[in-house]
Protein backbone atom coordinates (compact mmCIF):
# COMPACT_ATOMS: atom_id res chain seq x y z
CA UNK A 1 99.17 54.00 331.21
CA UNK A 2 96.49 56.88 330.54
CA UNK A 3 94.82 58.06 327.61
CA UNK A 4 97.24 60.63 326.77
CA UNK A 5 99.89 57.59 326.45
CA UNK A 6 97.79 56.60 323.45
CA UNK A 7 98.49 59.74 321.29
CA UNK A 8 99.88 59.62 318.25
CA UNK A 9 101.98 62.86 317.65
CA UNK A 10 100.99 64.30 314.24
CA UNK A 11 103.92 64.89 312.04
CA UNK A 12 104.40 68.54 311.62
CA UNK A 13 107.62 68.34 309.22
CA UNK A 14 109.73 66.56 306.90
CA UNK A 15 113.26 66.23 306.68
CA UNK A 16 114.48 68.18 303.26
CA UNK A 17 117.85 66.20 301.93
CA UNK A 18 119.26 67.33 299.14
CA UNK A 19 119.79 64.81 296.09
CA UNK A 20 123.31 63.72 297.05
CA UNK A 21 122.15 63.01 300.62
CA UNK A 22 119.53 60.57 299.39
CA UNK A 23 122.06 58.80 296.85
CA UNK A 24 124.19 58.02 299.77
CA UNK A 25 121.73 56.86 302.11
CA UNK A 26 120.47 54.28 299.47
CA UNK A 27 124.21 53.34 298.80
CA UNK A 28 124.64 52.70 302.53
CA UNK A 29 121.16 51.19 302.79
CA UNK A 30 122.00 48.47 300.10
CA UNK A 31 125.26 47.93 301.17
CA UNK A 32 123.86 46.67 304.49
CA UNK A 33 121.09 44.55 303.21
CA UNK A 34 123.55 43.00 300.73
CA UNK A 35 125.16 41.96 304.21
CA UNK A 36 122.26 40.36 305.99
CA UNK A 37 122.47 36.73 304.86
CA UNK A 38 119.30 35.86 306.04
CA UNK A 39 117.43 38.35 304.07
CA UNK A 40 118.84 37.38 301.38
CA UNK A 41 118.27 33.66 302.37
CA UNK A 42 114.48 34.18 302.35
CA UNK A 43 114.38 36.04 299.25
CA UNK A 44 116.00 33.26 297.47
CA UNK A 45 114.02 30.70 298.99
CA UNK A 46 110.99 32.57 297.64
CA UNK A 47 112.38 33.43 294.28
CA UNK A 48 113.02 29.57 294.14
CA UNK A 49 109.34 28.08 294.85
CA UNK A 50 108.00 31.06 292.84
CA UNK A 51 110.45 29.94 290.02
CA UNK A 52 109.64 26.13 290.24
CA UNK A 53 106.24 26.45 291.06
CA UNK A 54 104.56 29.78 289.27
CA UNK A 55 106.95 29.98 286.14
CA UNK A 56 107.96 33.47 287.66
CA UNK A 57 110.89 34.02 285.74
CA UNK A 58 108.80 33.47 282.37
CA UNK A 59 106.22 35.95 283.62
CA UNK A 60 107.64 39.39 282.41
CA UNK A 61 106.72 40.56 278.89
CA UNK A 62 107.91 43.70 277.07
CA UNK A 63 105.91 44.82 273.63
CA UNK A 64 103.49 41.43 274.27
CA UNK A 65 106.60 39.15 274.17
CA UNK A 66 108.09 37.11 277.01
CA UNK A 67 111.57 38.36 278.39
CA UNK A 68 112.28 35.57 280.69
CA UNK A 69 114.27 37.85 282.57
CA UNK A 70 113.62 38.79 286.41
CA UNK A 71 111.61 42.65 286.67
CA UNK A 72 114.69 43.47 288.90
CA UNK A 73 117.42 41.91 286.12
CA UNK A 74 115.57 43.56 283.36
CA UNK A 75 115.63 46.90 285.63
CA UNK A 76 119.37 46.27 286.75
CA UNK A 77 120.36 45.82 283.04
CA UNK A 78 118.65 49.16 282.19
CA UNK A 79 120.53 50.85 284.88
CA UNK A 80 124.08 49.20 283.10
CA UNK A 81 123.10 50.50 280.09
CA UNK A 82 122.09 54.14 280.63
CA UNK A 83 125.49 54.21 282.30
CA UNK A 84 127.52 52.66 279.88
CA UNK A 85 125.68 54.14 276.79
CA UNK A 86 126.33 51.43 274.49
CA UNK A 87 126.17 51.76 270.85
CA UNK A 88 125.76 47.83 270.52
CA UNK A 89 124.13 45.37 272.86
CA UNK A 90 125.11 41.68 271.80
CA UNK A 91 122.23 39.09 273.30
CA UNK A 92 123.36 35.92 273.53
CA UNK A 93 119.88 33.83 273.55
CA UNK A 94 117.09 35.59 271.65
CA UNK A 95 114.20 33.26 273.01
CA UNK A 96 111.04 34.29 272.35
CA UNK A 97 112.29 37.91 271.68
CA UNK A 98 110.92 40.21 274.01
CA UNK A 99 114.02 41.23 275.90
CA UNK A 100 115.54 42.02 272.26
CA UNK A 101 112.37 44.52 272.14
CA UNK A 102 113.69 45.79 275.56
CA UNK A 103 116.83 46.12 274.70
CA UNK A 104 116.06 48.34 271.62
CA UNK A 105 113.89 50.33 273.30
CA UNK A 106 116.09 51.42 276.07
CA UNK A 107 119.08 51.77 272.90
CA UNK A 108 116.10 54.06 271.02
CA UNK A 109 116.12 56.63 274.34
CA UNK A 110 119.79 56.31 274.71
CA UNK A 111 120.67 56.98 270.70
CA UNK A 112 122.32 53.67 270.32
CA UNK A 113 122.28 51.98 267.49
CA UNK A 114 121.54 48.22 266.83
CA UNK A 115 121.05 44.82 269.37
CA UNK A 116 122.87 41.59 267.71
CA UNK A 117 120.40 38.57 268.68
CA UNK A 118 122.20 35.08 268.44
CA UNK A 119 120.13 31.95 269.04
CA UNK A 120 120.68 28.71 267.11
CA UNK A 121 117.15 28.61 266.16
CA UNK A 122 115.04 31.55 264.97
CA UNK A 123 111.50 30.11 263.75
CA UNK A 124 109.69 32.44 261.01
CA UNK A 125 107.33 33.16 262.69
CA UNK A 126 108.99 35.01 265.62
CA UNK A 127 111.06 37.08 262.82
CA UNK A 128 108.18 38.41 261.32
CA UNK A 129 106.90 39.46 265.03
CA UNK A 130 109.88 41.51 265.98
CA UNK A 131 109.72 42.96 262.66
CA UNK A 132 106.52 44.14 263.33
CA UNK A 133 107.38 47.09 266.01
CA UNK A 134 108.52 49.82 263.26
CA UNK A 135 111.28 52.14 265.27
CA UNK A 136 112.46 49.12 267.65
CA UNK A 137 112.48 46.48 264.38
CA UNK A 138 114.77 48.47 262.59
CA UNK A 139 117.18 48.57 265.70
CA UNK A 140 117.37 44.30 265.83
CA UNK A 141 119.51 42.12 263.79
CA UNK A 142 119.23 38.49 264.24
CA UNK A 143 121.82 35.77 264.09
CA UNK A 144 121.08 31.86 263.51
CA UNK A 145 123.96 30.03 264.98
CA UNK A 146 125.72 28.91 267.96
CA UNK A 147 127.00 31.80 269.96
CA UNK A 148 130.35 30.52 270.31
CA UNK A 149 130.95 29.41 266.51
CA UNK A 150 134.22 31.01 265.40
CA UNK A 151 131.60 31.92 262.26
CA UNK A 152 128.84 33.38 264.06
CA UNK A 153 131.58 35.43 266.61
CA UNK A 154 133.32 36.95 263.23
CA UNK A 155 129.93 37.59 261.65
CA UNK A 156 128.78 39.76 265.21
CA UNK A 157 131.80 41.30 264.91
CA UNK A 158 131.46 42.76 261.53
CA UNK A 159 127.60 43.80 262.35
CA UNK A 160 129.66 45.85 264.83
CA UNK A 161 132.09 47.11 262.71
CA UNK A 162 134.80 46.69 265.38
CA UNK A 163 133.28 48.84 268.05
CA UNK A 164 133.84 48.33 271.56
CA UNK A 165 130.79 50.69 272.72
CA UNK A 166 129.57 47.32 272.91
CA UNK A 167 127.46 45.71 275.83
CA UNK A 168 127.57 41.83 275.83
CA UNK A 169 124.56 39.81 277.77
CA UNK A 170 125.28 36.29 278.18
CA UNK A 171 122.18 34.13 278.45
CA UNK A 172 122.37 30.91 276.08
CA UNK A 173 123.43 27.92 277.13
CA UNK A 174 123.88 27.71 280.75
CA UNK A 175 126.85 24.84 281.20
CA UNK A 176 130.22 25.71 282.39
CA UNK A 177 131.97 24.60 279.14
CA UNK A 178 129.89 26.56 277.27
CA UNK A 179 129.83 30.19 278.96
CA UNK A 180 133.53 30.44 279.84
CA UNK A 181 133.82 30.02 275.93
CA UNK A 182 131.48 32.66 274.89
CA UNK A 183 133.08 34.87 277.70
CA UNK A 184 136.64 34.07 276.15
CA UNK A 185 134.71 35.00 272.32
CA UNK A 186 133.13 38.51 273.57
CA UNK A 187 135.21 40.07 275.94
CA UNK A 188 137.07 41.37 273.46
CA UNK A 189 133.83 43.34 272.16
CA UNK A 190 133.41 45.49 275.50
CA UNK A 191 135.70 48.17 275.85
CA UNK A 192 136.50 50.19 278.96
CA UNK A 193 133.36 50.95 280.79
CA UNK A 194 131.27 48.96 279.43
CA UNK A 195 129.31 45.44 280.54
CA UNK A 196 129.54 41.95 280.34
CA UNK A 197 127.02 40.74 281.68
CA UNK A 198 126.53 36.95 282.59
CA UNK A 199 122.87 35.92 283.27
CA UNK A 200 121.74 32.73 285.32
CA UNK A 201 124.63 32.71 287.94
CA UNK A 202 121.56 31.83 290.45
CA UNK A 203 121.70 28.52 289.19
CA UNK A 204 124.66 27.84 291.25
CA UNK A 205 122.66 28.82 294.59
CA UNK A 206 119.70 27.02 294.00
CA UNK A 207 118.24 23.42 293.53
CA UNK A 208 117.51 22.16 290.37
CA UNK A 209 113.80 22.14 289.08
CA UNK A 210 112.40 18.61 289.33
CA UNK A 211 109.68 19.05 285.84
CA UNK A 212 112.87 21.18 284.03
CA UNK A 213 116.12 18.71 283.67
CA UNK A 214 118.68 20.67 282.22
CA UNK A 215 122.77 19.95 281.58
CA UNK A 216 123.67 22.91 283.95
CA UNK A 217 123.80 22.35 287.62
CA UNK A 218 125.53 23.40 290.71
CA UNK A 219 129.39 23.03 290.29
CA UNK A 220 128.35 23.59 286.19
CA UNK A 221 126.71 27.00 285.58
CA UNK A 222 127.32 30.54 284.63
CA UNK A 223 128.70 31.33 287.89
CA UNK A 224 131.77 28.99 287.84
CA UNK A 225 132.24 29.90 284.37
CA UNK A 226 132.70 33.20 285.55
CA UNK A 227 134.91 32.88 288.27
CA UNK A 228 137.16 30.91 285.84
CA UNK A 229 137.08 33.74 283.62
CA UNK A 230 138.15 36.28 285.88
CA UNK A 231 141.01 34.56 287.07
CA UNK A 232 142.31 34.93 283.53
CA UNK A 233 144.51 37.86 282.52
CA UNK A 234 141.63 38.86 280.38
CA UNK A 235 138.92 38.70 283.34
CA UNK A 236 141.32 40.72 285.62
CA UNK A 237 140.35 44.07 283.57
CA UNK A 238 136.80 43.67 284.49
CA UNK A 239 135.40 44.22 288.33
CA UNK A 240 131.91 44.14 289.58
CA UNK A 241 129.69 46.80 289.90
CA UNK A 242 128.43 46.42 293.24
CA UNK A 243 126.16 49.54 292.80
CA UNK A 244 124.34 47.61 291.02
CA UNK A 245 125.14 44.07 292.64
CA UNK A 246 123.85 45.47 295.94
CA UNK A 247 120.27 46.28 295.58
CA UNK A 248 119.49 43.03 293.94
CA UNK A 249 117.56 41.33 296.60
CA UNK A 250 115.89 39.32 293.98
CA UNK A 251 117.92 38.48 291.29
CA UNK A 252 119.08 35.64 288.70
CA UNK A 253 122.29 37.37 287.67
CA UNK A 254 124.31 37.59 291.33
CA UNK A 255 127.88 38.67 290.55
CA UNK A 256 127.41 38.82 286.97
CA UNK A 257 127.00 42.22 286.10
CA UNK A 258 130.46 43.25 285.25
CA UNK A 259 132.30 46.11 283.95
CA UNK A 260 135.31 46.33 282.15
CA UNK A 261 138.03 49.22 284.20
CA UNK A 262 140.98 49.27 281.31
């Protein structure tokens, strides 16, 4: 080896692609890593000690409120809804209200109208905090009630006056029994092209958190509600969008971001 072996050419171009080039390289780029299992091995391994360990899922915050939804979910759920242009966004689990604020926000740039929170307990005190951000308040109506009361399903559907512009997110209670029934309530709210989207199918993939005992489990979680649900004739008009579904290295909502076709 000599000196000149050492070299480092300097680069003297770049390659100039044109917009639709680039869309298809990232297409074909995530459909490969989508197929490397032990990528996506490690990734969840990480996502799982970071979840048990650091409270990473509770770590996002839109407005000054917590989300508790995944940067990449909360970016993957943007993408569904600048596509789908929803007038309505029904959230199924309100929490501690900052993905309502994100949700409104994204409906304020998109000219939709209102997001439907449902939670079966909404304290005071977090009422009078999402009333507090002016043009985003006025685009959040709350619900106190169990998401899959027959009462609380016909009250959400006169807040939407019938529309099916409608985006559902599903992310309440996380047993079986429980989402297959709010899938059966709502899918009647999304019309063609539009989402129904079922959060916390990870749970199925990954152990349970020791300090966090919860109902749901493998074998009893979003993601065999799910697949239940799209066995029915009703499920069968919805497909996932694996434009979405393939980038999601890190993600709690595998296979759950759905769209209806008809």
């Amino acid at each position: 080896m000599n000196e000149a072996d050492n070299v480092i050419e300097p680069v003297t171009s770049k390659e100039i692609i044109s917009r639709q080039a680039f869309e298809q390289r990232r297409l074909d780029s995530a459909a490969r890593m989508i197929e490397d299992k032990d990528l996506l091995d490690r990734a969840l391994d990480a996502k799982v000690q970071a979840g048990h360990d650091y409270m990473w899922v509770h770590q996002s915050n839109w407005m000054g409120e917590p989300c508790l939804q995944l940067p990449t979910d909360m970016l993957a759920i943007a993408e569904a809804l600048s596509k789908s242009r929803p007038k309505y966004v029904i959230e199924s689990g309100v929490a501690w209200g900052g993905f309502s604020l994100f949700l409104a926000t994204l409906l304020l740039a998109t000219r939709g109208e209102k997001v439907i929170g449902i939670d079966i307990y909404i304290p005071e005190d977090l009422r009078e905090r999402l009333a507090s951000h002016q043009g985003l308040s006025e685009r959040i109506i709350l619900v106190e009630g169990s998401s899959t009361d027959p009462a609380t399903v016909e009250r959400v559907r006169e807040l939407t006056n019938g529309s099916t512009e409608t985006m559902v997110l599903l992310d309440s209670d996380h047993t079986h029994a429980h989402v297959l029934t709010e899938l059966q309530a709502y899918e009647s709210f999304v019309g063609p092209g539009q989402y129904l989207i079922c959060c916390d199918t990870a749970i199925e993939r990954q152990p349970p958190a020791p300090l966090r005992p919860r109902q749901w489990g493998k074998g009893n979680n979003p993601a065999t509600a799910l697949s239940e649900f799209l066995e029915s004739e009703a499920g069968a008009t919805f497909a996932l969008d694996e434009s979405i579904e393939n980038k999601l290295l890190i993600s709690n909502n595998w296979g759950g971001y759905i769209r209806r076709e008809i």
